[in-house]
Protein backbone atom coordinates (compact mmCIF):
# COMPACT_ATOMS: atom_id res chain seq x y z
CA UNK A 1 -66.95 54.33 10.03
CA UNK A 2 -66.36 52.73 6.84
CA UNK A 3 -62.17 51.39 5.89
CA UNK A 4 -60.35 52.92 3.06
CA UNK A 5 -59.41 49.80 1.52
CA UNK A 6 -55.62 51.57 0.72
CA UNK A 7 -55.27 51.84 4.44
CA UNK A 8 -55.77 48.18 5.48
CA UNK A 9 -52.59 45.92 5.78
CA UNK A 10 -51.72 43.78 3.44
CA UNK A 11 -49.62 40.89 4.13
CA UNK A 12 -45.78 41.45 3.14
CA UNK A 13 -45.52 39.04 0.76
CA UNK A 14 -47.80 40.74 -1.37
CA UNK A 15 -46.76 44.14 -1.30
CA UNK A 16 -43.93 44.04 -3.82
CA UNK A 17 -40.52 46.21 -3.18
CA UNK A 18 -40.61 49.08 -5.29
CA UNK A 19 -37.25 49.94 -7.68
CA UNK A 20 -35.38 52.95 -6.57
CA UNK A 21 -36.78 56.09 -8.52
CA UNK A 22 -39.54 54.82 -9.92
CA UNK A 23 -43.17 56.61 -8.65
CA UNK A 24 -45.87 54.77 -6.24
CA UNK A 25 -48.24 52.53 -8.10
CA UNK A 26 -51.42 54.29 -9.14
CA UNK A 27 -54.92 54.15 -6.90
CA UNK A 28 -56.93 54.66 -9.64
CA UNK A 29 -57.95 52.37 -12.50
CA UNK A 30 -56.04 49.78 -14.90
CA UNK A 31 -52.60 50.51 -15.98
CA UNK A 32 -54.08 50.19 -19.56
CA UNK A 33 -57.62 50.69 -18.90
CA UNK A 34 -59.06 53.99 -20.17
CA UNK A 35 -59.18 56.36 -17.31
CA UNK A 36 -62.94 57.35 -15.68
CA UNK A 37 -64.05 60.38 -17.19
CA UNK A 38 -62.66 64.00 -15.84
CA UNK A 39 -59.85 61.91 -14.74
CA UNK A 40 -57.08 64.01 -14.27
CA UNK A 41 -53.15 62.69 -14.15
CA UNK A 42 -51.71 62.09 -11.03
CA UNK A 43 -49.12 64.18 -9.91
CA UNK A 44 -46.06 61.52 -7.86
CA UNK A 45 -43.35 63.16 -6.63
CA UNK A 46 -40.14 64.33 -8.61
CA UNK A 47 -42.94 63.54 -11.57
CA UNK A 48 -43.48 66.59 -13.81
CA UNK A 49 -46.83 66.17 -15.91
CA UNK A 50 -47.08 68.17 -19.33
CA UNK A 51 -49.94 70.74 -18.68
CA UNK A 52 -53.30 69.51 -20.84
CA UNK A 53 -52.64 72.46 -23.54
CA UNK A 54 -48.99 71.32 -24.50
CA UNK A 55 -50.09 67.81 -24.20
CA UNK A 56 -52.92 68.74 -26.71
CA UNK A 57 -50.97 70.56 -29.00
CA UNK A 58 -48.14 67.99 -29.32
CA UNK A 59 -50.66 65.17 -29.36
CA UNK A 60 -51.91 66.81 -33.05
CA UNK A 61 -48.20 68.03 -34.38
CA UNK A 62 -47.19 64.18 -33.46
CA UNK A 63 -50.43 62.76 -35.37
CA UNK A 64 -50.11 65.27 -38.40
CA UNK A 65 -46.18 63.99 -38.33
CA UNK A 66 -47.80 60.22 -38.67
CA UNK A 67 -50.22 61.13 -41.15
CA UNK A 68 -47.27 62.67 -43.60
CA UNK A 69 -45.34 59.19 -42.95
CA UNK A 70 -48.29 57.18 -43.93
CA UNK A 71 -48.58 59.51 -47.08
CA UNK A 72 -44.93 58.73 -48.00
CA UNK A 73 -45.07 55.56 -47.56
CA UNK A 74 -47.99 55.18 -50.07
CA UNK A 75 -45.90 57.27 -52.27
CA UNK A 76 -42.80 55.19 -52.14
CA UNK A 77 -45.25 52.10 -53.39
CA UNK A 78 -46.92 54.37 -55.79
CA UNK A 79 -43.57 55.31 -57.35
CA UNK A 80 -42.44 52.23 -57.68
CA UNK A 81 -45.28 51.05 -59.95
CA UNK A 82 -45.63 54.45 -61.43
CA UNK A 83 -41.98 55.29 -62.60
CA UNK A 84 -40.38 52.31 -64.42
CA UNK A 85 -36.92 51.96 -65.04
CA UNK A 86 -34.83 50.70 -68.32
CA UNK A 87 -33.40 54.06 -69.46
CA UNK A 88 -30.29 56.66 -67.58
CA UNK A 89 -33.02 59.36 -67.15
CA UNK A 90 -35.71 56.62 -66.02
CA UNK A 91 -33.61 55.49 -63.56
CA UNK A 92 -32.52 58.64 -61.99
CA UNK A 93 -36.49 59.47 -61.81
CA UNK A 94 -37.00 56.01 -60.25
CA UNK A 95 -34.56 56.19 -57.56
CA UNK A 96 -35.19 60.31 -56.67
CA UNK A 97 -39.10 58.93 -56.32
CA UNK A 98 -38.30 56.05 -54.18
CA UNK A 99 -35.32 57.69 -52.27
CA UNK A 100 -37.52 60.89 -51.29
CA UNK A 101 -40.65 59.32 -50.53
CA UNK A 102 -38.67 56.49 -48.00
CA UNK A 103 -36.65 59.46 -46.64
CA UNK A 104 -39.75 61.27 -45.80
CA UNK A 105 -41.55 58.23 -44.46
CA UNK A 106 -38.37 57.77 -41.80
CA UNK A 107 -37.96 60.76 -40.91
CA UNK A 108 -42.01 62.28 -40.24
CA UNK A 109 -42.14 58.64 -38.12
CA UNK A 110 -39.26 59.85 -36.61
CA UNK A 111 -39.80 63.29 -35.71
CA UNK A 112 -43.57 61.93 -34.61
CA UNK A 113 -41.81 59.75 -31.99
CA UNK A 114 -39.36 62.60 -30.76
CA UNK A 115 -42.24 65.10 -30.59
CA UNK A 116 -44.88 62.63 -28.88
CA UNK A 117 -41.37 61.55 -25.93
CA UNK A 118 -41.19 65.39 -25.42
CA UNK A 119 -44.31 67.08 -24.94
CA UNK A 120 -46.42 64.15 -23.46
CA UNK A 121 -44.81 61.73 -21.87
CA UNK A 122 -43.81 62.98 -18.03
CA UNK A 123 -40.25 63.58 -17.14
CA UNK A 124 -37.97 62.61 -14.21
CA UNK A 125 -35.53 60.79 -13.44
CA UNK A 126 -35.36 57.25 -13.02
CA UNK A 127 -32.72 55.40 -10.99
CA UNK A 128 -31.42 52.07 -10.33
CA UNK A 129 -29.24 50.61 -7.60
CA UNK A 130 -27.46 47.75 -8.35
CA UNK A 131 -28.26 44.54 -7.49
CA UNK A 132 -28.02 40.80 -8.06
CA UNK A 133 -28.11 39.90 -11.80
CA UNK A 134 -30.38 37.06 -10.89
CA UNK A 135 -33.63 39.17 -10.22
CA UNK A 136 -36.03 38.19 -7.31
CA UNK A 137 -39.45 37.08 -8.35
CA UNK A 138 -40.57 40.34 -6.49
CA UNK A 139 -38.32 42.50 -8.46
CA UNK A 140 -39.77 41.25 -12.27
CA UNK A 141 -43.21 41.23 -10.43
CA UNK A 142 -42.30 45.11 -10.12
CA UNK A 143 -40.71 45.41 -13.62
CA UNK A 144 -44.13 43.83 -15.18
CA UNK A 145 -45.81 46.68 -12.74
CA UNK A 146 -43.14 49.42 -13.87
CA UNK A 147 -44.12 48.63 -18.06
CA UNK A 148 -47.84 48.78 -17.48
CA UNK A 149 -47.60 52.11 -15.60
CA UNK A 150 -45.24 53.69 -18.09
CA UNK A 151 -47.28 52.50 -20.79
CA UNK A 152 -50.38 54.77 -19.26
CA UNK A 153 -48.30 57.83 -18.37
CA UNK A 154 -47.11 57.44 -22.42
CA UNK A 155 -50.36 58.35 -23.06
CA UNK A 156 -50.80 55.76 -25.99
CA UNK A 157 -54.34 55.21 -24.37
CA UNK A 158 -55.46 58.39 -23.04
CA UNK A 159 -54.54 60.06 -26.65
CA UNK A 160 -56.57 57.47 -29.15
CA UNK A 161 -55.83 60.15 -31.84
CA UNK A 162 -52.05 59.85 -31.37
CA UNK A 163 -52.16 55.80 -30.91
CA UNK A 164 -54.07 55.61 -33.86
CA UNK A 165 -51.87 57.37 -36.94
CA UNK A 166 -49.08 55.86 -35.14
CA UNK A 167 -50.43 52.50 -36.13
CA UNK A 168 -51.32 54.46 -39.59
CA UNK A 169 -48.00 55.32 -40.43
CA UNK A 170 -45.99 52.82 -39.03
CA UNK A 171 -48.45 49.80 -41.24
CA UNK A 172 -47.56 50.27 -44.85
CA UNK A 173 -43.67 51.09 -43.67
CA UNK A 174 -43.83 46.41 -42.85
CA UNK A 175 -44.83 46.26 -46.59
CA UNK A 176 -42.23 48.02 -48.42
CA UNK A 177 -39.36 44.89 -47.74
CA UNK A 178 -41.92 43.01 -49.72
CA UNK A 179 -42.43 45.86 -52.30
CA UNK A 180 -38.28 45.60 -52.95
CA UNK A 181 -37.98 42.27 -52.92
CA UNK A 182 -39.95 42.19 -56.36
CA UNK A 183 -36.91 43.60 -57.19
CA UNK A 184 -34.93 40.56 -57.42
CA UNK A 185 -36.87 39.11 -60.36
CA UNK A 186 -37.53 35.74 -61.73
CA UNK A 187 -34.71 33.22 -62.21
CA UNK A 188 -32.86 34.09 -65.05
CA UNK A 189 -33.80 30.72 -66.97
CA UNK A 190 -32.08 30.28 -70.34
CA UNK A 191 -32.03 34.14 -71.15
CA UNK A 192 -28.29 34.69 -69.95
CA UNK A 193 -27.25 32.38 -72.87
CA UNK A 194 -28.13 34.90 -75.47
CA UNK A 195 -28.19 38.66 -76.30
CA UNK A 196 -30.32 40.89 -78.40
CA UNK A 197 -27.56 40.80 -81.29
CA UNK A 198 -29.00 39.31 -84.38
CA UNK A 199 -28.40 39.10 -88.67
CA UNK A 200 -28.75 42.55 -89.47
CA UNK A 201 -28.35 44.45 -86.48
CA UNK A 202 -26.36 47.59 -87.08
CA UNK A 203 -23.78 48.30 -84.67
CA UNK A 204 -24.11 51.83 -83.10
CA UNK A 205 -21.31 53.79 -81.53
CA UNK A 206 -22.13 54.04 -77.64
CA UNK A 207 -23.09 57.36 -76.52
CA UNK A 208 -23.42 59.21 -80.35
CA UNK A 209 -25.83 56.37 -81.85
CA UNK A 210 -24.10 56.74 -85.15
CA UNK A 211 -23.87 53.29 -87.23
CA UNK A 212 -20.22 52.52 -87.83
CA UNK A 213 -19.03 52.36 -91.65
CA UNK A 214 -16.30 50.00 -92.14
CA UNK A 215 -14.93 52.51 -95.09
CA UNK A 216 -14.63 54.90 -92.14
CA UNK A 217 -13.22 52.79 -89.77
CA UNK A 218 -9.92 52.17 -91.31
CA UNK A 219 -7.09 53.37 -88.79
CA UNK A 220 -5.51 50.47 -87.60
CA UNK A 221 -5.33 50.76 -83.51
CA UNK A 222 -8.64 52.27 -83.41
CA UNK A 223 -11.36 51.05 -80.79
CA UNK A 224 -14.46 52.23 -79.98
CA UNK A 225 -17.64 50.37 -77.92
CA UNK A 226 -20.59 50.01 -79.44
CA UNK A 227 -23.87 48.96 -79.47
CA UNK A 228 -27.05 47.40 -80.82
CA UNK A 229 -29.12 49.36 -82.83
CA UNK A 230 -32.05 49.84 -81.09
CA UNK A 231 -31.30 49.05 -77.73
CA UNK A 232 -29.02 51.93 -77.43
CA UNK A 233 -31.42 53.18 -74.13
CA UNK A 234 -31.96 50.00 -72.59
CA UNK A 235 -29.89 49.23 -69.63
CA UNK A 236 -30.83 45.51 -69.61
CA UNK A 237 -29.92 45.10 -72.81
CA UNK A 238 -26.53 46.90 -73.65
CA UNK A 239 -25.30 44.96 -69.69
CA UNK A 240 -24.66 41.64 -71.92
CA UNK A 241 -24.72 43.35 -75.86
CA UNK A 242 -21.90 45.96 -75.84
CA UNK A 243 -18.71 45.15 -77.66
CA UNK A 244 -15.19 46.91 -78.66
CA UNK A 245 -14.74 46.78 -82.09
CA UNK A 246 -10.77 47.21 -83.17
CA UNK A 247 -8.79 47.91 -86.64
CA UNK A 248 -6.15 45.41 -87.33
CA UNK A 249 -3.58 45.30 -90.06
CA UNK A 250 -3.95 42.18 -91.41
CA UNK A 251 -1.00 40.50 -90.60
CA UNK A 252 -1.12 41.09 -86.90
CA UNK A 253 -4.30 38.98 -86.99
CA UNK A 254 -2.96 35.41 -84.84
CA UNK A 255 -5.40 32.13 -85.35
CA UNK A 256 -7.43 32.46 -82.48
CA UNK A 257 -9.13 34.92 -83.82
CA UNK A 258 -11.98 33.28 -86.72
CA UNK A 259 -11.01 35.66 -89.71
CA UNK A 260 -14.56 35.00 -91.07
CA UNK A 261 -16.17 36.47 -88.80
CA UNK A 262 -14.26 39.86 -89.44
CA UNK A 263 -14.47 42.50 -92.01
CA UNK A 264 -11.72 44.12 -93.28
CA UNK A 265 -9.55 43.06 -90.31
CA UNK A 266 -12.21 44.80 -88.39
CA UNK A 267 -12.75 42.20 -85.17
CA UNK A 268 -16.08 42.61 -82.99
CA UNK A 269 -15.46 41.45 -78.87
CA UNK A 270 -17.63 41.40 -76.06
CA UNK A 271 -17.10 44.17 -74.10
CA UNK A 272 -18.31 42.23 -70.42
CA UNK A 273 -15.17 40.30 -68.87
CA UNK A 274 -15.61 36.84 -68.49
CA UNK A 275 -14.58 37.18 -64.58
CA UNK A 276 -16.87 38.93 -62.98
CA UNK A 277 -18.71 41.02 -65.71
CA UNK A 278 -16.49 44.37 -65.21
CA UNK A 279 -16.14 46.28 -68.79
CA UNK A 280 -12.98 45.56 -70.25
CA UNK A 281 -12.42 48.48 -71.89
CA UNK A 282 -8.47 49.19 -72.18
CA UNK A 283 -6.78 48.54 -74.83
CA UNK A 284 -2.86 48.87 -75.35
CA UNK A 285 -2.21 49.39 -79.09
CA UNK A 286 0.95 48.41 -79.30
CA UNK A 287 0.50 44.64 -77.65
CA UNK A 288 -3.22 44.24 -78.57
CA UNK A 289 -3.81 43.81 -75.36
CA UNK A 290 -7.14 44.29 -73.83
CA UNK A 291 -6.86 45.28 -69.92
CA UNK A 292 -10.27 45.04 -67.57
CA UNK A 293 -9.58 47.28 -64.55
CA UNK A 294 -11.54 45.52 -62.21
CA UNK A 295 -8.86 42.59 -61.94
CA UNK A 296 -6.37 42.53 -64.29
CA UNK A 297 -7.40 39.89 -66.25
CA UNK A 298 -6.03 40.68 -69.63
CA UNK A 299 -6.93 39.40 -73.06
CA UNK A 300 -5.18 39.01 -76.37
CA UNK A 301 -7.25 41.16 -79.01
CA UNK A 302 -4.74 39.80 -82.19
CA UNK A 303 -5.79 36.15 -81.10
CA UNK A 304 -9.42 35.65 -80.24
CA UNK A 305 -9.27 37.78 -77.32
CA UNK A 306 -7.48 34.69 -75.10
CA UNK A 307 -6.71 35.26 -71.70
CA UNK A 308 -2.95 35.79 -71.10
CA UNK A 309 -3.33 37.12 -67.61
CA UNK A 310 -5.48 37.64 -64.33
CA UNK A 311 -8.35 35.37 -63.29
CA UNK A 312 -10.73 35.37 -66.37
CA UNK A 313 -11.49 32.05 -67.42
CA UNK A 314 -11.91 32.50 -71.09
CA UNK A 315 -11.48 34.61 -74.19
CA UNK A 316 -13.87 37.31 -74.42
CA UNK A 317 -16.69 35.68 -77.23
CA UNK A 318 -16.23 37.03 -80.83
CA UNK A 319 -19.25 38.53 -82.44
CA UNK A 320 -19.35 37.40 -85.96
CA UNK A 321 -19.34 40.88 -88.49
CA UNK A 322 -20.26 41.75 -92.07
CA UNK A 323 -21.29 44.69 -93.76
CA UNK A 324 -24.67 45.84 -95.19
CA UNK A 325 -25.35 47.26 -99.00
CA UNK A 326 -24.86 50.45 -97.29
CA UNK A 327 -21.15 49.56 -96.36
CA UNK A 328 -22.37 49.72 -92.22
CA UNK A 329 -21.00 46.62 -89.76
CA UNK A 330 -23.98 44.92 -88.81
CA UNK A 331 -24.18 41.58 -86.92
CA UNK A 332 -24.19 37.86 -88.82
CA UNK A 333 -25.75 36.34 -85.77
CA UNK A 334 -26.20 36.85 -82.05
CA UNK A 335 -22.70 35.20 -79.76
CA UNK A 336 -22.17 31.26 -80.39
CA UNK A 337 -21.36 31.23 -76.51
CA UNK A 338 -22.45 33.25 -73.07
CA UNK A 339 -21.38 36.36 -72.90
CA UNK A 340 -20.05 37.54 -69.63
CA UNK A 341 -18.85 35.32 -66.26
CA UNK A 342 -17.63 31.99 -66.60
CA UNK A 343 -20.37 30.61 -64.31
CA UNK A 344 -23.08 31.83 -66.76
CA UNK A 345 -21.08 29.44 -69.49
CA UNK A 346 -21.00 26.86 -66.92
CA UNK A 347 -24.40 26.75 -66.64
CA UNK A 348 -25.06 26.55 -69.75
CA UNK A 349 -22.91 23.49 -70.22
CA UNK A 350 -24.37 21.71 -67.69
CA UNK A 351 -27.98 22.46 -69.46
CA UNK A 352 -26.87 21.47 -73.16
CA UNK A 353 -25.28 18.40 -71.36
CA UNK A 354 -28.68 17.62 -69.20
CA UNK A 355 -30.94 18.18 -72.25
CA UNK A 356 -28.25 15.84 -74.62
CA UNK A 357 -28.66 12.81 -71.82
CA UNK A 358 -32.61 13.20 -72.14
CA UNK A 359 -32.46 13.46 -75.97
């Protein structure tokens, strides 16, 4: 009479304790070894199996779930070459593209997961006494037995369809951190030290793109922000390039402010505090004050827009005006400074100074 080789005695030592819940080690096959074929899942006790038909049909509504994340994930990379920014309507494109697609990624990988955890994996319930928080060597030898069976009754390697778009979806989804950190750019170089203003340049009210006629301009008080012609769609552009423009009388017009670079007490400012780059965009008429809203630095319009409160560094740079044969403000030249934070002007500084050592 030939020994069943289960029923033999083994020596204690070797027969590991099981955890408290947890099913009987398999007799058949490798944990993560394909099963022989016709093999059939165990039943344990207090184990309930899926039947083969639900297991079937959530094993293909969990692999068409990866397939649509895989999809979207190409999408969000596709969108992000295909729909370029630089314009309002651009950028809401950009970001419904990229939003959607991302959304839709998450959430089929998601639903994937939920459906593959409900309608293949066994249920019951699992649980633990407590012991020691030392473990015994015979209790992570039981752990490391615990894994490799749970892997199995996943089904990750009886279902190679599921296991397979799983690995589908979830691949591009480790490439799109890469795809957004294009995002940050090159360093910025010398390029904060200038803006697109130039001699000629109309200025353009923001939001009507109508040039600005000094004749018309002529109520002392008045503001409004413009902009460079040309560049009245680009975002990158008008974030350093938009100014206030403000009527003074003429004798309200202090010595800070350099008179020839104004036209008929019309003075040109940079719109982008020098704090932290906020638009400072309030103006008080009756103290030519200019307010930004983010901090409270506040600025002296009447003499060369000189900080007289808040943390702001320095005066907001003058843009020097004129007018064209038309009688339209246009630009003399671009800023003689940085617009913007004081860092940027820092920075710059420190560059004239470096290049002045070397010269």
């Amino acid at each position: 009479m030939t020994e069943n080789p289960n029923d033999i005695d083994q020596p204690e030592e070797r027969v590991p304790r099981r955890v408290i819940g947890t099913p009987p080690p398999r007799g058949n096959g490798s944990a993560l070894g394909a099963p022989p074929k016709g093999h059939e899942p165990i039943v344990y006790e207090g184990v309930k199996f899926p039947d083969e038909a639900s297991a079937r049909k959530g094993e293909r509504v969990a692999a068409l779930l990866f397939l649509v994340a895989f999809l979207a994930s190409i999408g969000f990379i596709a969108s992000y070459v295909i729909f370029q920014v630089g314009t309002i309507e651009k950028t809401q494109v950009s970001n419904f593209a990229l939003g959607g697609t991302l959304a839709l990624a998450l959430l089929a990988l998601a639903a994937g997961i939920v459906v593959w955890v409900r309608q293949i994996m066994p249920k019951y319930s699992l649980v633990q006494q407590r012991h020691p928080m030392a473990s015994q060597a015979e209790v992570r030898e039981e752990v490391a037995k615990t894994f490799l069976q749970g892997a199995e009754e996943s089904g990750i390697v009886r279902h190679k369809l599921l296991r397979r778009t799983l690995l589908l979806a979830a691949a591009p989804l480790g490439l799109l951190p890469l795809v957004l950190l294009k995002d940050l750019g090159p360093l910025p170089g010398t390029t904060l030290r200038h803006t697109v203003w130039k001699k000629g340049l109309r200025l353009m009210i923001e939001g009507t793109g109508q040039p600005v006629r000094a004749a018309d301009f002529n109520s002392p008080g008045g503001i409004l922000s413009v902009v460079p012609q040309g560049f009245e769609n680009d975002l990158n552009a008008l974030a350093k390039a938009t100014l206030i423009l403000i009527k003074f009388r003429p004798e309200d017009i202090k010595p800070g402010t350099k008179l020839n670079w104004t036209h008929d007490s019309i003075v040109a400012y940079s719109k982008i505090c020098t704090h932290v780059g906020c638009p400072a965009a309030l103006y008080e008429q009756t103290t030519h004050h200019i307010l930004c809203p983010c901090h409270q630095s506040t600025f002296d319009a009447a003499d060369g827009a000189k900080v007289i409160f808040g943390p702001a560094a320095r005066p907001l740079p003058q843009l020097p005006i004129t007018v064209d044969g038309e009688g339209y403000l246009i630009a003399q030249s671009d800023f003689n400074v940085p617009v913007g934070p004081s860092f940027w002007e820092r920075g710059d500084a420190e560059a004239e100074a470096r290049a002045r050592g070397h010269a």
